[in-house]
Every structure is written in C-alpha cells, then in structure tokens.
Protein backbone atom coordinates (compact mmCIF):
# COMPACT_ATOMS: atom_id res chain seq x y z
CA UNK A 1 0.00 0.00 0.00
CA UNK A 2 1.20 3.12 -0.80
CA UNK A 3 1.96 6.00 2.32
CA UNK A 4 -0.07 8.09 0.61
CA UNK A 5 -3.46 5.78 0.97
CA UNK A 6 -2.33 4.82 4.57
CA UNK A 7 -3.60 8.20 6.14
CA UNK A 8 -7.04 7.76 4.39
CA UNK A 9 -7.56 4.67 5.70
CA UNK A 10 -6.57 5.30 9.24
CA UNK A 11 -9.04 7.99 9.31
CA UNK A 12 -11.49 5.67 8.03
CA UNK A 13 -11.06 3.13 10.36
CA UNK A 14 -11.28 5.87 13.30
CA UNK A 15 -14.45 7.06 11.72
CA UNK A 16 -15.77 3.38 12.02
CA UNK A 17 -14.48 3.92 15.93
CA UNK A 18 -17.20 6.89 16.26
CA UNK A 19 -20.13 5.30 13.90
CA UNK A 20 -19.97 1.53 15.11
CA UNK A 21 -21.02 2.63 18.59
CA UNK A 22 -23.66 5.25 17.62
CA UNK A 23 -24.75 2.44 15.09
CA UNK A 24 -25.04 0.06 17.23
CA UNK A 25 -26.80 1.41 20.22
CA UNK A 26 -29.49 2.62 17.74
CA UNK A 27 -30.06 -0.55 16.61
CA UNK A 28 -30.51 -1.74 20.31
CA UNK A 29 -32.52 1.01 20.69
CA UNK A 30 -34.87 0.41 18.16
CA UNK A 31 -35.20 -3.47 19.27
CA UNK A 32 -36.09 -2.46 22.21
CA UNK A 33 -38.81 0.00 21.37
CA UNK A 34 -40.31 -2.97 19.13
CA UNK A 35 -39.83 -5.34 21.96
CA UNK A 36 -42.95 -4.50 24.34
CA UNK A 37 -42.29 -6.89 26.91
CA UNK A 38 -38.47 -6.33 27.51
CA UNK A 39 -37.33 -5.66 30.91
CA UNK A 40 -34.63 -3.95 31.88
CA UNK A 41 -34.02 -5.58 35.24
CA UNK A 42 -35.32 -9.35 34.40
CA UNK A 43 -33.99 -10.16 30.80
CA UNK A 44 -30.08 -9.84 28.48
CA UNK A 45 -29.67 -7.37 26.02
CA UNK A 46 -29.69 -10.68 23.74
CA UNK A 47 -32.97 -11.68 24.44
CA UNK A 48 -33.97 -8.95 22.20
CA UNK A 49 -32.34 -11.28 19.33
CA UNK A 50 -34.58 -14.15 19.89
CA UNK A 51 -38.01 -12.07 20.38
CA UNK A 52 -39.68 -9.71 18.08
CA UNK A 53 -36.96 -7.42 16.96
CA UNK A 54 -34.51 -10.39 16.66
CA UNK A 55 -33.47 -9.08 12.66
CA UNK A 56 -32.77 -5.25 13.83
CA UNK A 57 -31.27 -6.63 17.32
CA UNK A 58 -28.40 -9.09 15.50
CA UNK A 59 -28.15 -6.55 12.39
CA UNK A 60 -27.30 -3.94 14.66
CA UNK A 61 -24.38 -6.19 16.01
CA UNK A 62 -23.16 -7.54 12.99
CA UNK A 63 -23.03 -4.56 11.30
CA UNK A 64 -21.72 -2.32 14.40
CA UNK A 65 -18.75 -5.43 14.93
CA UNK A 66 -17.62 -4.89 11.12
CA UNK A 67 -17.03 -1.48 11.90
CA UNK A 68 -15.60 -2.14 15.08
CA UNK A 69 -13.56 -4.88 13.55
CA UNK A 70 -11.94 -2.10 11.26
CA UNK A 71 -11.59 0.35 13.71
CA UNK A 72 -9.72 -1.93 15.57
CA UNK A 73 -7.40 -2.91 13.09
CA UNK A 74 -6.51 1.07 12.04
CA UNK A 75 -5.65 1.00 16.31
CA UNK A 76 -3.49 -1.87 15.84
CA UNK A 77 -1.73 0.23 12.99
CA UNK A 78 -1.91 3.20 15.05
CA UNK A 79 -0.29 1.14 18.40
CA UNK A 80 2.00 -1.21 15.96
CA UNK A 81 5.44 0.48 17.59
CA UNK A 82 4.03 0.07 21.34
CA UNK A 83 3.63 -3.34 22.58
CA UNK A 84 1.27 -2.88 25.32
CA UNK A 85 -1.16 -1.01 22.60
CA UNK A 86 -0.71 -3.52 20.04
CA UNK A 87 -1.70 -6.15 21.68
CA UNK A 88 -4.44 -3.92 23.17
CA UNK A 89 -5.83 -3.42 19.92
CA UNK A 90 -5.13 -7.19 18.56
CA UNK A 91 -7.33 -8.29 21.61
CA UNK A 92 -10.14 -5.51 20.54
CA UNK A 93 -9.89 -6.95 17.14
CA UNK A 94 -10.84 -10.25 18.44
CA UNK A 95 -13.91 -8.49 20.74
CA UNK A 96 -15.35 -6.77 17.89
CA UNK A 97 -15.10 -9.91 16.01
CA UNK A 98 -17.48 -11.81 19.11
CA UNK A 99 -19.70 -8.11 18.84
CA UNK A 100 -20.55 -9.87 15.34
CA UNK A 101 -20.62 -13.43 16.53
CA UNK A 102 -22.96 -12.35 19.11
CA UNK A 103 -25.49 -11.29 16.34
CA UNK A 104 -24.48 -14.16 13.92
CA UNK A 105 -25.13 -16.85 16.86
CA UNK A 106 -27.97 -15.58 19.25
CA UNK A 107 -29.51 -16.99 22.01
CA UNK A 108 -31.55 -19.93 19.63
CA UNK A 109 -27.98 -21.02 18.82
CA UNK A 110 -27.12 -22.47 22.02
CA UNK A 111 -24.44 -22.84 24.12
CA UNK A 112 -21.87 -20.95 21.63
CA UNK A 113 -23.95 -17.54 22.64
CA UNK A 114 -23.06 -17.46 25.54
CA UNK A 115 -19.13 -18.18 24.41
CA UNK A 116 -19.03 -15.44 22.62
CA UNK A 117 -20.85 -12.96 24.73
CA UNK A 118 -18.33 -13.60 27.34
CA UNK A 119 -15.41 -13.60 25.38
CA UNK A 120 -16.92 -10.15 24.23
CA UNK A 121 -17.25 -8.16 27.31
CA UNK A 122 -13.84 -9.35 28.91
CA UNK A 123 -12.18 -9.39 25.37
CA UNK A 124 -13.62 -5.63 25.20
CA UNK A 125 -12.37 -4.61 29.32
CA UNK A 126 -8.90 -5.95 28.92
CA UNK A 127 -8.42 -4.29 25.39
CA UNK A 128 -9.08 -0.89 26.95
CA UNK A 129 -7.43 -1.32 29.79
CA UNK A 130 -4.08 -2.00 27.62
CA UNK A 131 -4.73 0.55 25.26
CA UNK A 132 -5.03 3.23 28.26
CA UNK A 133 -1.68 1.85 29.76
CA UNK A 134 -0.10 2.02 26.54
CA UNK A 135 -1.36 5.62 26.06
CA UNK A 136 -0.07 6.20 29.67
CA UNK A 137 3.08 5.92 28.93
CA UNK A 138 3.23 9.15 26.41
CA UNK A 139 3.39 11.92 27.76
CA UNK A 140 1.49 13.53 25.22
CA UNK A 141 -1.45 10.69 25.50
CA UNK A 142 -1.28 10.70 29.30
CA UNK A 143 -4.70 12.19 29.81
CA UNK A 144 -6.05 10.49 27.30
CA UNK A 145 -4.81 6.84 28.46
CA UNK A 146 -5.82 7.80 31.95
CA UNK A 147 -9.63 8.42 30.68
CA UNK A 148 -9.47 5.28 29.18
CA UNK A 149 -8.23 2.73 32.58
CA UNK A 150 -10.92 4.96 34.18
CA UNK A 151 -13.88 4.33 31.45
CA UNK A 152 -12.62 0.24 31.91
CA UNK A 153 -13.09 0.32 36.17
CA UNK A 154 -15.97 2.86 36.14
CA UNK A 155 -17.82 1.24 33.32
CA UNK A 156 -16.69 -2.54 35.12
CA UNK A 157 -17.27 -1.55 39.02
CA UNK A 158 -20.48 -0.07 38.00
CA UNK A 159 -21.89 -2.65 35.93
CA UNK A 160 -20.83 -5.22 38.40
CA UNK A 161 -22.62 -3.33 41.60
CA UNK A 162 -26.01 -2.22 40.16
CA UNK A 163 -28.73 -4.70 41.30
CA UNK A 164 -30.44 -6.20 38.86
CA UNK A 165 -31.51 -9.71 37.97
CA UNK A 166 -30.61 -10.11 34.66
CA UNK A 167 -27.58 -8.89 32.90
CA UNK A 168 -29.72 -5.97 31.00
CA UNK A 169 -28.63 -2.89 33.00
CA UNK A 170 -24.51 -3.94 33.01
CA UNK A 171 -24.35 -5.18 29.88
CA UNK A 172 -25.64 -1.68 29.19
CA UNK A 173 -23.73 -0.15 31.16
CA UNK A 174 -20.26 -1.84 29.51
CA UNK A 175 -21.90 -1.30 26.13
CA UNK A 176 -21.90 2.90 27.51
CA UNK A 177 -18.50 3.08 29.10
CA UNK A 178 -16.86 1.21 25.83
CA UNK A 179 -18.90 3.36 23.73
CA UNK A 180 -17.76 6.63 24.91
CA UNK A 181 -14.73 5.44 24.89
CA UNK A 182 -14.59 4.25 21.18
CA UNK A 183 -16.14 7.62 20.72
CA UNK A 184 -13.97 10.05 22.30
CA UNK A 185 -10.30 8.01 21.23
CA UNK A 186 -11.40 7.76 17.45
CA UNK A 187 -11.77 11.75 18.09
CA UNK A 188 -8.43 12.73 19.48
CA UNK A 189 -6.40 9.98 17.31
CA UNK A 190 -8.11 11.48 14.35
CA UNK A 191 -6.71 14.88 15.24
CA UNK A 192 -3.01 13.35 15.00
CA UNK A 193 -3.86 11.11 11.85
C-alpha cells in the first residue's frame, strides 16, 4: 500500500471507531422499542435477538462489529510500535469480532452464545485497559490513556454493583463506558492522523 493511501484509511477506520457505537446502540434502541415486553431488570440485552426485533437486534451487532472490527485494526496500525497497545488493539480486534458473533449466533444457537458474549465483554475490558496503559506511557497521551483505565473500572465496578436480575442494565452499562470510549479516542487519534 502506498503512504499516501495509509492516512485515508486510518481515518477511516477511526471514523468506524465513532459510527460503530452510535450504530449500534441505535439498533438496540430500536429493538427495544419494538420489543414490548423487555425488561430492563429481568432479561439480556440478547434476548432482544430471539423475540420480536430479533433481525434489527443481531443486524445492529453484525453490522456495528464490522465497523468495530476495522476500527480496531486502524488502532493496531496506530499502536503497531508500542507493545502494550498492540496487543491492546489485537485483543479488541478479536472483541469486535465476538460483537458480530454475538449477532451471527444468538440466544436460539445455544451454548456458543453465551461463548461469545463472554469472550466479548472481557475481550472488550482488557483491550481498553491495555490501550489506556499504553497511552499512559506518552506523555502527550497521558490524559487520554488515563480516561481510558478509568472508562474500563468505572464502566466494570459499575456494571458489576447495580442490582439487577438479569444482565440488562450492566451489559448496558459496559456497552456505555466502551462506547464513549470508542467515541472520544477515534476523536483525538483522528486529530493526529
């Protein structure tokens, strides 16, 4: 690839970083809003994927994991010179890729749901959390890598102490805190690209 098509595509896979959230909680959004019996406190965000809204629920996820898929790989790019970062963003590559699996295999598919659900969310925490102590370790980037350890234990701690019954409200909250995240880093890193 030529240098000069490299910048291009680094700001389009940041660009994925900002829509692929946005996208993504939309389309959760929407499921939701056609899903009259969901409850926040009793069912998964994935439930939505088996019920009524099951095509705009596992859409949203395939769709939104393809662009986080490529947004990851432009970090991996970004981080290739800094160890802790690029395996930060090699292990978001492989979350993004469970985002989609998620929607691909939902609840009706068995066991492998839940396989890939998990291996999302913790996948998605310790990605972040080496990203931000990669970013640390710049002194340019140190604000922005300590937002991001904070977004992991905030967005984590919280999830994990809310009461709730089902795993609605911290999968929700996760799906926030990452969001943001992906959000806010695809902003500043395209400032630099």
């Amino acid at each position: 690839m030529s240098n000069s098509k490299r910048p291009m595509l680094l700001k389009f896979a940041l660009l994925c970083g900002m829509i692929s959230p946005i996208l993504s909680l939309s389309f959760i959004t929407v499921a939701i809003a056609y899903t009259p019996g969901f409850n926040w406190f009793t069912w998964a965000l994935s439930d939505l994927g088996v019920h009524e809204a099951a095509l705009i629920f596992n859409s949203g996820l395939i769709i939104g994991g393809i662009l986080a898929t490529i947004f990851a790989v432009g970090l991996v790019q970004i981080f290739r010179k800094q160890v802790l970062g690029f395996v930060g963003a090699f292990t978001l590559v492989l979350s993004s890729i469970n985002l989609c699996a998620i929607g691909v295999f939902p609840e009706s598919a068995g066991r492998i749901h839940f396989y890939v659900s998990l291996a999302f969310f913790t996948l998605l925490a310790i990605s972040v959390f080496l990203i931000g102590a990669s970013l640390i370790r710049e002194p340019s980037q140190r604000y922005l890598g300590l937002f991001t350890i904070l977004t992991v234990i905030v967005g984590s701690v919280t999830a994990l102490t809310v009461p709730h019954k089902g795993v609605a409200i911290p999968e929700m909250i996760g799906t926030l805190a990452a969001s943001v995240w992906a959000v806010v880093i695809s902003i500043e890193l395209l400032e630099t690209a």
